[in-house]
Protein backbone atom coordinates (compact mmCIF):
# COMPACT_ATOMS: atom_id res chain seq x y z
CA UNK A 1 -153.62 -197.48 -2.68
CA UNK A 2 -152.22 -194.02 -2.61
CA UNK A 3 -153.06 -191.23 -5.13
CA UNK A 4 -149.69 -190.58 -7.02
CA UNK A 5 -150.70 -187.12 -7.40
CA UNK A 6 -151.00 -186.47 -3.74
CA UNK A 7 -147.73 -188.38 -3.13
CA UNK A 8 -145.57 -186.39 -5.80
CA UNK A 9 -147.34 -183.40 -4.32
CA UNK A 10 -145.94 -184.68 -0.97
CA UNK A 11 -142.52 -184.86 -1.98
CA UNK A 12 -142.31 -181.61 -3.70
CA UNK A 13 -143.39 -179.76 -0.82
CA UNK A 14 -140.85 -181.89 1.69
CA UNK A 15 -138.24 -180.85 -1.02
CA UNK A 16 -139.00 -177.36 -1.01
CA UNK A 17 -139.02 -177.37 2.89
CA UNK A 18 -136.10 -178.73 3.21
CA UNK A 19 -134.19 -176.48 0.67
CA UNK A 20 -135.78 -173.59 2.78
CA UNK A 21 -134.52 -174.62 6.09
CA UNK A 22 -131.29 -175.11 4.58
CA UNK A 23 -131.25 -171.97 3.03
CA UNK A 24 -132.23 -170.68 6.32
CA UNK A 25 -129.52 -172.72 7.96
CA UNK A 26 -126.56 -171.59 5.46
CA UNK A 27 -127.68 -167.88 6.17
CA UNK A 28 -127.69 -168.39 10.29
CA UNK A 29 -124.00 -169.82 9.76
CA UNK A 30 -122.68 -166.99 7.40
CA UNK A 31 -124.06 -164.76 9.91
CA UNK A 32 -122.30 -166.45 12.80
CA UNK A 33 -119.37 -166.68 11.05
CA UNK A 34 -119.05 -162.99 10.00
CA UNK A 35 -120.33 -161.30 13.35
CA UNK A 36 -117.99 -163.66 14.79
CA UNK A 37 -115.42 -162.58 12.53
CA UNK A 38 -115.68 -158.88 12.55
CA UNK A 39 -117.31 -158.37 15.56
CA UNK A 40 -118.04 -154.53 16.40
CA UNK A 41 -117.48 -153.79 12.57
CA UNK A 42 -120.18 -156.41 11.49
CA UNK A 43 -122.66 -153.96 13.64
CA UNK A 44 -121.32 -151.00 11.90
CA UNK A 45 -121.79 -152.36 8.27
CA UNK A 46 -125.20 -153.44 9.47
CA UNK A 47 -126.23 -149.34 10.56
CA UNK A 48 -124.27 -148.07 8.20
CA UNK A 49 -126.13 -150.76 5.36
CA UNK A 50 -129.36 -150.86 6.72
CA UNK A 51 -129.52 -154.16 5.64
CA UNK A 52 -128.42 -157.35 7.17
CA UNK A 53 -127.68 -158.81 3.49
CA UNK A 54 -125.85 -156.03 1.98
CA UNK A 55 -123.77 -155.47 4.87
CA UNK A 56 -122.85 -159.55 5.13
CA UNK A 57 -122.28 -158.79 1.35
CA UNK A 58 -119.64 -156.07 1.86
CA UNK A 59 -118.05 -157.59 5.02
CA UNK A 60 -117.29 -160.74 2.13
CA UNK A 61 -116.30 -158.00 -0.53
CA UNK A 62 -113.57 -156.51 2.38
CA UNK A 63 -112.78 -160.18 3.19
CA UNK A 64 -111.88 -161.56 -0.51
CA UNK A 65 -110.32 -157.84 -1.15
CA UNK A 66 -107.48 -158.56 1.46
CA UNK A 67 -107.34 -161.99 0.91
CA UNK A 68 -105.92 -161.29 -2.43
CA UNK A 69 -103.29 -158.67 -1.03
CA UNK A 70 -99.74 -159.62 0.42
CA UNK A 71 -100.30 -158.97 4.27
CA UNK A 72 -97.10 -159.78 5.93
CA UNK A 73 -96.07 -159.91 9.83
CA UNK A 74 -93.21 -156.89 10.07
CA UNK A 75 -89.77 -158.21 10.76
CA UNK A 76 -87.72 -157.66 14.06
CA UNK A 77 -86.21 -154.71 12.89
CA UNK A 78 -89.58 -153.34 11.85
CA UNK A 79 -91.25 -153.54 15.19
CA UNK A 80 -88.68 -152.06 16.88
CA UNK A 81 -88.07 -149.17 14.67
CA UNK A 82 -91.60 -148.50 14.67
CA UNK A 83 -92.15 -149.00 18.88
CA UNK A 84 -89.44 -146.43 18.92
CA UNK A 85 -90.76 -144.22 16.40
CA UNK A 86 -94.37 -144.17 18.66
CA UNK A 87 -92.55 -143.63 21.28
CA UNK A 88 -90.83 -140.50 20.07
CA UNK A 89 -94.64 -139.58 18.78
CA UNK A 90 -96.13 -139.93 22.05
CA UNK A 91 -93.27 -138.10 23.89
CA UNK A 92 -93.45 -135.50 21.29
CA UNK A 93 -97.57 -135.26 22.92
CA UNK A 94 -96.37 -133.65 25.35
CA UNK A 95 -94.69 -129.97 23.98
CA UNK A 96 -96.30 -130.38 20.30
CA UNK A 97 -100.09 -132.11 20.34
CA UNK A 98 -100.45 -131.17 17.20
CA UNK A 99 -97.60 -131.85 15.56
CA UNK A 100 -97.76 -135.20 17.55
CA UNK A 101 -101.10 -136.55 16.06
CA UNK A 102 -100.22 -135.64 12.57
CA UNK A 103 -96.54 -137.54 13.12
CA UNK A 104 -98.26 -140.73 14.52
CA UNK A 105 -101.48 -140.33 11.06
CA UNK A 106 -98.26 -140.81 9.16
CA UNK A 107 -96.05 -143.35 10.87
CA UNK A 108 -100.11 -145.43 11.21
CA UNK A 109 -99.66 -145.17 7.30
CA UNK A 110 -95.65 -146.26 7.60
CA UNK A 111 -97.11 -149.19 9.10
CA UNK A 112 -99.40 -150.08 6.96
CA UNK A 113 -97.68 -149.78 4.04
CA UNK A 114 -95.06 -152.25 5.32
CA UNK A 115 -97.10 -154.83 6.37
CA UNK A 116 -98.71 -154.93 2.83
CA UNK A 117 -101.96 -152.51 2.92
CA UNK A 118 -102.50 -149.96 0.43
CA UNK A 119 -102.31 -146.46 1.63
CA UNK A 120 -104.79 -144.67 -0.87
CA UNK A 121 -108.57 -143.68 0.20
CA UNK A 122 -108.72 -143.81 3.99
CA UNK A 123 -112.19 -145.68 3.52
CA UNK A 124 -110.34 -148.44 1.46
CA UNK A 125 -107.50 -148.35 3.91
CA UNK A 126 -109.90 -148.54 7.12
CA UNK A 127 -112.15 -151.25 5.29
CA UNK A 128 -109.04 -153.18 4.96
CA UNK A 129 -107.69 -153.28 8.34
CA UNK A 130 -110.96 -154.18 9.79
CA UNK A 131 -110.81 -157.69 7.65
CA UNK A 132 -107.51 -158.11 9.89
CA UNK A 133 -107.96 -155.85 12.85
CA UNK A 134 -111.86 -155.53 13.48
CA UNK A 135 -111.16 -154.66 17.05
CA UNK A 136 -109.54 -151.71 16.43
CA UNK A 137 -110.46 -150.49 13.23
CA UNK A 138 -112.97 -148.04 14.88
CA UNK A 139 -109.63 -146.69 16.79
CA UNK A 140 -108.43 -145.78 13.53
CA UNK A 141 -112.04 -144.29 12.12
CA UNK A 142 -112.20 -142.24 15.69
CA UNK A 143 -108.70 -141.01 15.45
CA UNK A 144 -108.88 -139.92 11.57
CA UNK A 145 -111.99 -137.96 12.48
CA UNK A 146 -109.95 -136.08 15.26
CA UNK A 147 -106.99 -135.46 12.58
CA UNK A 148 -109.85 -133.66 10.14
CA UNK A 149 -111.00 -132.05 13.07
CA UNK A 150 -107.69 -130.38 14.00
CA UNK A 151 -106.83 -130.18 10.07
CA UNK A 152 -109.31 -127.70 10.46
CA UNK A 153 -108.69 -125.78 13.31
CA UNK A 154 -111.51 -127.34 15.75
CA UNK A 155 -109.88 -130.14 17.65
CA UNK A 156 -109.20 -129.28 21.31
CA UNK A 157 -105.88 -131.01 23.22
CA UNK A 158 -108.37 -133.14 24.88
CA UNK A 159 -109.19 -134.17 21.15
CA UNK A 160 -106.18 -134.64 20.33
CA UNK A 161 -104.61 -136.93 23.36
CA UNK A 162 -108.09 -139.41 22.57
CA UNK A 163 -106.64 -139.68 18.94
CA UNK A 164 -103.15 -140.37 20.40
CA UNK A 165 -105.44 -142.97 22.54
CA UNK A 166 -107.28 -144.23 19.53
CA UNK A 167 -104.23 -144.46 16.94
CA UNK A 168 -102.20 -146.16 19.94
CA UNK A 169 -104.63 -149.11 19.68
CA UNK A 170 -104.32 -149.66 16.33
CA UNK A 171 -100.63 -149.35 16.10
CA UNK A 172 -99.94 -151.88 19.13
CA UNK A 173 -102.66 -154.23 16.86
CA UNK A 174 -100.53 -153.40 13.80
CA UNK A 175 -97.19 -153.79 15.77
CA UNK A 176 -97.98 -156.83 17.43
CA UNK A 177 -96.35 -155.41 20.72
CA UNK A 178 -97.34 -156.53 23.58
CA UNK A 179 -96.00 -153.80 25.51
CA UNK A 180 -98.19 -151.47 24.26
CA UNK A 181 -101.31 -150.15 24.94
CA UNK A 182 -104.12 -152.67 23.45
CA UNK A 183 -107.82 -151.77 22.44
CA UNK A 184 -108.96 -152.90 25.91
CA UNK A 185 -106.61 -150.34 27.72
CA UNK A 186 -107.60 -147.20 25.19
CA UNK A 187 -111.52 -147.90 26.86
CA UNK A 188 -109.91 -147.44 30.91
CA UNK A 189 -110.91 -144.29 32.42
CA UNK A 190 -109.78 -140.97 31.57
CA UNK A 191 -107.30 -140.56 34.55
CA UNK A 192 -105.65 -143.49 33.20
CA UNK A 193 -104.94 -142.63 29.63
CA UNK A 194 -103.57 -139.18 31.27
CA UNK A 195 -100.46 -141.13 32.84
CA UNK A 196 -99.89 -143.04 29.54
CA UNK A 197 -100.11 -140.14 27.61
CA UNK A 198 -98.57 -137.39 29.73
């Protein structure tokens, strides 16, 4: 005959093993699901955190944040009004670098504001894409860094055509145009991004 001590001892410790490897188990598949989600941002939150909890725990603040805003596709009329507007911006590159980074800042935020994102904070605004547009988001974080840069006198043209670059990507993510330039194409060598941008 068994001790019924030893057996209820027994069972409490296969109970409290198996809540731990299911613990365990929940954690591994949050994980998957958010790096697999987010991708490069997950990284980011992770540095940026230092913590693999509190940055899971943000990346699921951004998520339920967005999930309660009205994100909509743009219409026909939208798109195209907005392809032509970038490509006025971009041709503008050319005689007014300048002038042409601040013009495609604002039509970024045109954008955004149609499709449903608030335009306040750029942190807010940038922590909102990335819920929708991980792949880019850094585009948009590289780019606004640029446009403080030349807001303050120190960005050279060089500077300014790899904001063009990085705001391209996230307005042909935005856009949904396939014509354009997509995150993939702002990483091809510099001669390359030359003959896009001029």
């Amino acid at each position: 005959m068994t001790n019924p001590t030893l057996l209820i001892v027994i069972v409490v410790i296969a109970i409290a093993i198996i809540t731990v490897v299911g613990i365990v188990a929940l954690r591994r598949q949050r994980t998957q699901k958010l790096r697999g989600h987010f991708g490069p941002e997950y990284d980011r939150a992770v540095q940026d955190t230092g913590d693999r909890a509190r940055a899971e725990t943000e990346l699921e603040r951004r998520r339920k944040r967005v999930e309660g805003l009205t994100i909509r596709p743009l219409t026909r009329e939208d798109r195209t009004r907005f392809t032509e507007g970038w490509t006025r911006v971009q041709a503008r590159f050319v005689d007014d670098p300048k002038g042409a980074v601040t013009e495609a800042d604002q039509l970024l935020g045109e954008v955004m504001s149609r499709r449903g994102y608030p335009v306040g904070d750029f942190e807010q605004r940038a922590d909102d894409i990335s819920v929708n547009h991980p792949n880019v988001v850094d585009n948009y974080r590289k780019g606004h860094a640029i446009a403080l840069r030349h807001a303050r006198g120190e960005a050279s043209t060089e500077d300014l055509r790899q904001a063009m670059i990085h705001y391209r990507a996230l307005f042909a993510d935005l856009v949904g145009s396939r014509e354009m330039t997509t995150a993939r194409e702002a990483e091809y060598p510099a001669e390359k991004e030359r003959k896009i941008i001029g």
